[in-house]
Protein backbone atom coordinates (compact mmCIF):
# COMPACT_ATOMS: atom_id res chain seq x y z
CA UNK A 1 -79.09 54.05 -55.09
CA UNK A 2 -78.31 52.18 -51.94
CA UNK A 3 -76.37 54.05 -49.17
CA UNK A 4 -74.96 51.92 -46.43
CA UNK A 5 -74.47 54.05 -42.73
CA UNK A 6 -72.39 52.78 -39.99
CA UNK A 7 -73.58 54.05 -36.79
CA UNK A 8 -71.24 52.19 -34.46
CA UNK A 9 -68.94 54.48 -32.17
CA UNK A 10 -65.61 52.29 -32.94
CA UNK A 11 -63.99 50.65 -35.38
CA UNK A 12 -65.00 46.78 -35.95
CA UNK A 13 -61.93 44.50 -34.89
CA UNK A 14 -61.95 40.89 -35.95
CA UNK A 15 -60.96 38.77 -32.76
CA UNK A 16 -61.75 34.57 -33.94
CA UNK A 17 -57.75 34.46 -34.93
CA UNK A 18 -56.62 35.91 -31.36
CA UNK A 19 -59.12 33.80 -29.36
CA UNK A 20 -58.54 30.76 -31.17
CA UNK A 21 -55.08 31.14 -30.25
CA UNK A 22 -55.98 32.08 -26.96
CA UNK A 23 -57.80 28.89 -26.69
CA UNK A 24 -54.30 26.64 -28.26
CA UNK A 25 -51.99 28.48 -25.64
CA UNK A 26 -54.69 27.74 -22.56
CA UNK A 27 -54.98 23.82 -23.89
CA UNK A 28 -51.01 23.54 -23.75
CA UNK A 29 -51.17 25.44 -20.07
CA UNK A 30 -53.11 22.95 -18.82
CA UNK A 31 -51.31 20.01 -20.29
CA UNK A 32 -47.88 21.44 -18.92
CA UNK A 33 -50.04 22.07 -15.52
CA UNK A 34 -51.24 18.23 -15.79
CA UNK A 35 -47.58 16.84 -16.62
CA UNK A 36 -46.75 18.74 -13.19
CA UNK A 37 -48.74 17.31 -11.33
CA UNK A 38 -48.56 13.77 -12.07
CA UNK A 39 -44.74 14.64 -11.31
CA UNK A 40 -45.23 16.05 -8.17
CA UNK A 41 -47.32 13.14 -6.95
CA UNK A 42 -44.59 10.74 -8.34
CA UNK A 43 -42.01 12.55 -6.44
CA UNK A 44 -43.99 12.76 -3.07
CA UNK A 45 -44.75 9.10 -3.27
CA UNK A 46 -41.30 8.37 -3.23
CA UNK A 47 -40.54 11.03 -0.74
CA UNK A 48 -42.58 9.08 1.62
CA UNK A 49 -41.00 5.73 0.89
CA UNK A 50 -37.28 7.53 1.38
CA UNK A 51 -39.20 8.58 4.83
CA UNK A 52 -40.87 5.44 5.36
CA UNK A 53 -37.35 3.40 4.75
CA UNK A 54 -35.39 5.83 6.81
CA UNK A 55 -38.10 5.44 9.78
CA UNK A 56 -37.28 1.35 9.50
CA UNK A 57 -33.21 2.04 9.61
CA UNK A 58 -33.53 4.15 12.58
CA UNK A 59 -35.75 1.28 14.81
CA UNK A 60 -33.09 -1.31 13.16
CA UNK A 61 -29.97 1.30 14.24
CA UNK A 62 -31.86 1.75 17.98
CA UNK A 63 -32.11 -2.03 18.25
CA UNK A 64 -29.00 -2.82 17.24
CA UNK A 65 -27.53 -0.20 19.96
CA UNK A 66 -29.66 -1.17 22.77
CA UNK A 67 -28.32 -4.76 21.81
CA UNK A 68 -24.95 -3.16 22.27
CA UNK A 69 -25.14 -1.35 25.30
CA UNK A 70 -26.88 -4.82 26.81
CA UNK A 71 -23.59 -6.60 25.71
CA UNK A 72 -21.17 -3.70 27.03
CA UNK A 73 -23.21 -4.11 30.36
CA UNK A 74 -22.83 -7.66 30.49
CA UNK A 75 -18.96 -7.68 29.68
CA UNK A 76 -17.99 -4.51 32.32
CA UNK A 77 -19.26 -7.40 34.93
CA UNK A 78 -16.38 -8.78 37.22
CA UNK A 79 -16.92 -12.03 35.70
CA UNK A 80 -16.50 -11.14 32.25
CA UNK A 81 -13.41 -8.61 32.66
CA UNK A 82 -11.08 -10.72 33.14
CA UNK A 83 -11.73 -12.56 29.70
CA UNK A 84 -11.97 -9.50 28.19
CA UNK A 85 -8.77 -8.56 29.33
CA UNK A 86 -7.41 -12.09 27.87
CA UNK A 87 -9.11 -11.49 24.53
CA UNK A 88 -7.05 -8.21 24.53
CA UNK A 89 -3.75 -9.48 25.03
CA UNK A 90 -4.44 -12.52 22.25
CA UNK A 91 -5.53 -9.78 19.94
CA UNK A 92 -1.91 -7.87 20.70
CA UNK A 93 -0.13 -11.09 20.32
CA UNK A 94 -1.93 -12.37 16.81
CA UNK A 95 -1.11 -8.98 15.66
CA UNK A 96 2.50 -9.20 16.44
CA UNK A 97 2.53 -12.94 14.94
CA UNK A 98 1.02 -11.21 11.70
CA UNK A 99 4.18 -8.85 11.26
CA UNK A 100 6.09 -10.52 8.80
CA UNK A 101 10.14 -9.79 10.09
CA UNK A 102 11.27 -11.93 7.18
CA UNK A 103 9.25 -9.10 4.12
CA UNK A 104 10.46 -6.44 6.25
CA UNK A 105 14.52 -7.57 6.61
CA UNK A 106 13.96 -8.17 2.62
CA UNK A 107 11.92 -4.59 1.58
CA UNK A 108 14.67 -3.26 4.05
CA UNK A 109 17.64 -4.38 2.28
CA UNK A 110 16.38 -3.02 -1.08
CA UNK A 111 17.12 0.12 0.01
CA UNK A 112 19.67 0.21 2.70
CA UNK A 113 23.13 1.68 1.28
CA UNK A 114 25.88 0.25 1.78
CA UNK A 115 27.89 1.37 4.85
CA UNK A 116 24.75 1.60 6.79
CA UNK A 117 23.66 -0.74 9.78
CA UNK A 118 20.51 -1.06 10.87
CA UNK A 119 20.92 -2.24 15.16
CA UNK A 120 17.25 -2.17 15.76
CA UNK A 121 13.96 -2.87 14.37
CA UNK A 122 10.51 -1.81 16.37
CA UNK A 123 7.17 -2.28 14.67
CA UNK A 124 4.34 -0.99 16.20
CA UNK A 125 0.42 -1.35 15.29
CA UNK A 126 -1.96 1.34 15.70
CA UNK A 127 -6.12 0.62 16.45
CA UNK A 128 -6.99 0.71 12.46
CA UNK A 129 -4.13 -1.59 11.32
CA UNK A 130 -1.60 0.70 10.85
CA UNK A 131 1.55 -0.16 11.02
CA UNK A 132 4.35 2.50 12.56
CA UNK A 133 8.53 1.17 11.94
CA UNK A 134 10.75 2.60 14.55
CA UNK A 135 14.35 2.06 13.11
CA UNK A 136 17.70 3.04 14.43
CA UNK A 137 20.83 2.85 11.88
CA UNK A 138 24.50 3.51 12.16
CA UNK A 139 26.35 5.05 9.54
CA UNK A 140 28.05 8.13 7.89
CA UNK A 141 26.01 11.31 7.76
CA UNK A 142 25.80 11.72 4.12
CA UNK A 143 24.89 7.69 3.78
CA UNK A 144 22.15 7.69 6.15
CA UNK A 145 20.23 10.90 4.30
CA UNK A 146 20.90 8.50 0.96
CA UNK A 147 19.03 5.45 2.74
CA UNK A 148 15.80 8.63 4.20
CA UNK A 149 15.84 9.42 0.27
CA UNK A 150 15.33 6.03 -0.60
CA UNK A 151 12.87 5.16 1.84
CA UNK A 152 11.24 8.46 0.00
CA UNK A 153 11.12 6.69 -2.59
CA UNK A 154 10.13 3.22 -1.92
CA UNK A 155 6.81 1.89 -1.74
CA UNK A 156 6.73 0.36 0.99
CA UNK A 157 7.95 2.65 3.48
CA UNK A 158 6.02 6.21 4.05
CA UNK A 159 6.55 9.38 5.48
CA UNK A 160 10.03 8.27 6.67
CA UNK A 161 11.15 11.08 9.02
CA UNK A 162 14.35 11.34 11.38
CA UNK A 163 13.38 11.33 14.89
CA UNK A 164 16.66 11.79 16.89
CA UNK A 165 20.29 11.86 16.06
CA UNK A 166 23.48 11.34 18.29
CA UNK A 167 27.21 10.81 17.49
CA UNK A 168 28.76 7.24 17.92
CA UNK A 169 30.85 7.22 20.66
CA UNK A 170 34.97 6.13 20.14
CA UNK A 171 35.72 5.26 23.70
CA UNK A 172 34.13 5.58 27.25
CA UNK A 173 35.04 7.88 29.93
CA UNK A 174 37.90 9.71 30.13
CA UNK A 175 38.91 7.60 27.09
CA UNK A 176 36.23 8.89 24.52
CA UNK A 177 37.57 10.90 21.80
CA UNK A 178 36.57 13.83 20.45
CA UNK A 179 36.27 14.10 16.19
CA UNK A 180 35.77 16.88 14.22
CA UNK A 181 32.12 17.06 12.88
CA UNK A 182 31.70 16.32 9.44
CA UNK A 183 30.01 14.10 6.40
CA UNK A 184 32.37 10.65 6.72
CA UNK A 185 31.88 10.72 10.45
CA UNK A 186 29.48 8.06 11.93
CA UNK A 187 26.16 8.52 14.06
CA UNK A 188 23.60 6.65 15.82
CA UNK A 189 19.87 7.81 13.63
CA UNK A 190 16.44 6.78 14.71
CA UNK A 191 14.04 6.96 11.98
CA UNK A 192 10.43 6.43 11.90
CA UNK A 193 8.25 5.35 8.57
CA UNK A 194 5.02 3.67 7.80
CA UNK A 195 5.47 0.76 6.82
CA UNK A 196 3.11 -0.47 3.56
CA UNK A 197 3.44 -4.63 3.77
CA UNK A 198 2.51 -6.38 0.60
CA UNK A 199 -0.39 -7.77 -0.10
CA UNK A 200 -1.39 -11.56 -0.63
CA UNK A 201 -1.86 -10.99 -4.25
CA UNK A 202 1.59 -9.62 -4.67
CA UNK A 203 3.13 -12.08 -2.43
CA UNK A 204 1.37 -14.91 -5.10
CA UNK A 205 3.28 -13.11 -7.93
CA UNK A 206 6.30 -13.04 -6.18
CA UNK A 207 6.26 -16.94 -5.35
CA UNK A 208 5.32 -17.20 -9.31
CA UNK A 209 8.56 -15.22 -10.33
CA UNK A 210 10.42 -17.07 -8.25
CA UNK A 211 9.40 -20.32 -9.24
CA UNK A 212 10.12 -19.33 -13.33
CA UNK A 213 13.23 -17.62 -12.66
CA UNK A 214 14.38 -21.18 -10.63
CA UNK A 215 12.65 -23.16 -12.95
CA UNK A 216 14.60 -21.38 -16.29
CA UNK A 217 17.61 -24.21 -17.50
CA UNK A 218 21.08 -22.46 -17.25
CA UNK A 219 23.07 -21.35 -19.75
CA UNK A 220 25.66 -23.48 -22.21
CA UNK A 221 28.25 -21.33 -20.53
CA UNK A 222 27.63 -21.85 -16.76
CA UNK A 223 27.55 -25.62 -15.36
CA UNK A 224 24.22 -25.82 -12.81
CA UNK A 225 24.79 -27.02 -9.11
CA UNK A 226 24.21 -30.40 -9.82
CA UNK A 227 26.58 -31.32 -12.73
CA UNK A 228 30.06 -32.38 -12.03
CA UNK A 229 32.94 -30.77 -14.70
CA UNK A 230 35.20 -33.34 -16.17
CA UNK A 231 38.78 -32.04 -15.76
CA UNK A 232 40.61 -30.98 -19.31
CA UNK A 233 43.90 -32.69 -19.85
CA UNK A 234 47.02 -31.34 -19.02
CA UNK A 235 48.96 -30.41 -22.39
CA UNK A 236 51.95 -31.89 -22.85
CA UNK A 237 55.70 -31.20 -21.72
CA UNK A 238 57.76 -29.24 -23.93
CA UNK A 239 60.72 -31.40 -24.73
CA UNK A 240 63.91 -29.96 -25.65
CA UNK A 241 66.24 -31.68 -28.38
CA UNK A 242 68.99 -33.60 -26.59
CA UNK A 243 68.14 -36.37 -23.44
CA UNK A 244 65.36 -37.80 -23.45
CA UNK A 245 63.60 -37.86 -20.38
CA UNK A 246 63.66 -41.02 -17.75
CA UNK A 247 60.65 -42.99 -18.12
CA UNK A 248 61.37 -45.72 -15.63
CA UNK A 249 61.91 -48.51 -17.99
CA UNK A 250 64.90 -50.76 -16.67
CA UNK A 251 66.25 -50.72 -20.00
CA UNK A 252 68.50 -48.18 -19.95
CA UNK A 253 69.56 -49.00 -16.22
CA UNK A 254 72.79 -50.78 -15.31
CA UNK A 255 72.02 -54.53 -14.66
């Protein structure tokens, strides 16, 4: 008879399962703590180019306004300021040379009612290109908010706003009349709008429309300029029953 004793104080625990996946969880630690790394090296090498590049820009951005201030230095000399001056007023003039009066009378006239007159015309160019239309029109009240509506809606002028209204004057002096106020009246408006010019491209398509609608033959109906109509014959006389008419043949004269 064989009797077994088991003198240990606790109770025997089997721990190869738990350290074995001990050991799997520690391996994919330090491959996630590897991957890391070789990340954060990647991103502080290119930290250091960004740096590196951004060192470069600011030398190029110094030079470049040291170059500038040498330039401003050399053209604030009394020599210089006069042809600076000159430069100046050339600019001014090619940019009132640029301002196409001809698109503006024509993008004007799209949507100017009728009834309205427009007595001046005063474009004026800001620093970035902008371009600023003073306008002054004469016409009936209720026309001239029709033509600020559709200057609302047009494309080409923006942000039109009334600047200054006054009454049309009847008469001078002592001879000026006095009218009751009211919508058929007519007054003196000054507008102002930003004014949108086309651009080349739509200028091109323009020209191209143009040229098809003027190139299109004319109807059956409706002769072109350059044909001549041959006159229809005149229908005959009635003729009653009795004389005959005199058709200048001696015949029937006395001899």
């Amino acid at each position: 008879m064989r009797i077994t004793l088991n003198l240990a104080t606790r109770p025997f625990i089997d721990l190869g399962p738990s350290m074995k996946r001990l050991r799997i969880a520690m391996g994919v630690l330090a491959g996630v703590s590897l991957l890391l790394l070789l990340a954060l090296h990647e991103v502080h090498q290119k930290a250091e180019e960004a740096r590196a590049h951004e060192h470069s820009l600011d030398g190029q951005i110094a030079a470049v306004q040291s170059e500038r201030s040498g330039y401003m230095a050399m053209m604030k000399q009394p020599d210089n300021a006069a042809l600076v001056s000159q430069v100046e007023m050339l600019n001014q003039l090619f940019d009132q040379k640029s301002f196409s009066w001809t698109l503006a009378m024509e993008n004007l006239e799209t949507v100017l009612p009728a009834g309205v007159q427009v007595t001046q015309i005063q474009p004026t160019r800001a620093k970035d290109g902008h371009i600023t239309l003073q306008l002054r029109v004469v016409g009936p009240r209720d026309l001239s908010v029709d033509l600020v509506r559709n200057l609302e809606h047009s494309k080409r002028f923006l942000n039109p706003r009334i600047s200054g209204e006054s009454a049309e004057s009847s008469g001078s002096g002592q001879n000026q009349r006095v009218e009751p106020v009211s919508a058929s009246n007519r007054f003196e408006f000054d507008l102002l709008a930003d004014y949108n010019p086309p651009t080349p491209q739509e200028r091109e398509a323009n020209r191209k429309l143009q040229k098809e609608s003027a190139g299109r033959k004319p109807d059956a109906g409706i002769p072109s300029p350059g044909t001549r109509r041959r006159p229809h014959a005149a229908p005959p006389f009635p003729q009653k029953n009795g004389r005959q008419p005199y058709t200048g043949s001696p015949s029937g004269g006395a001899q």
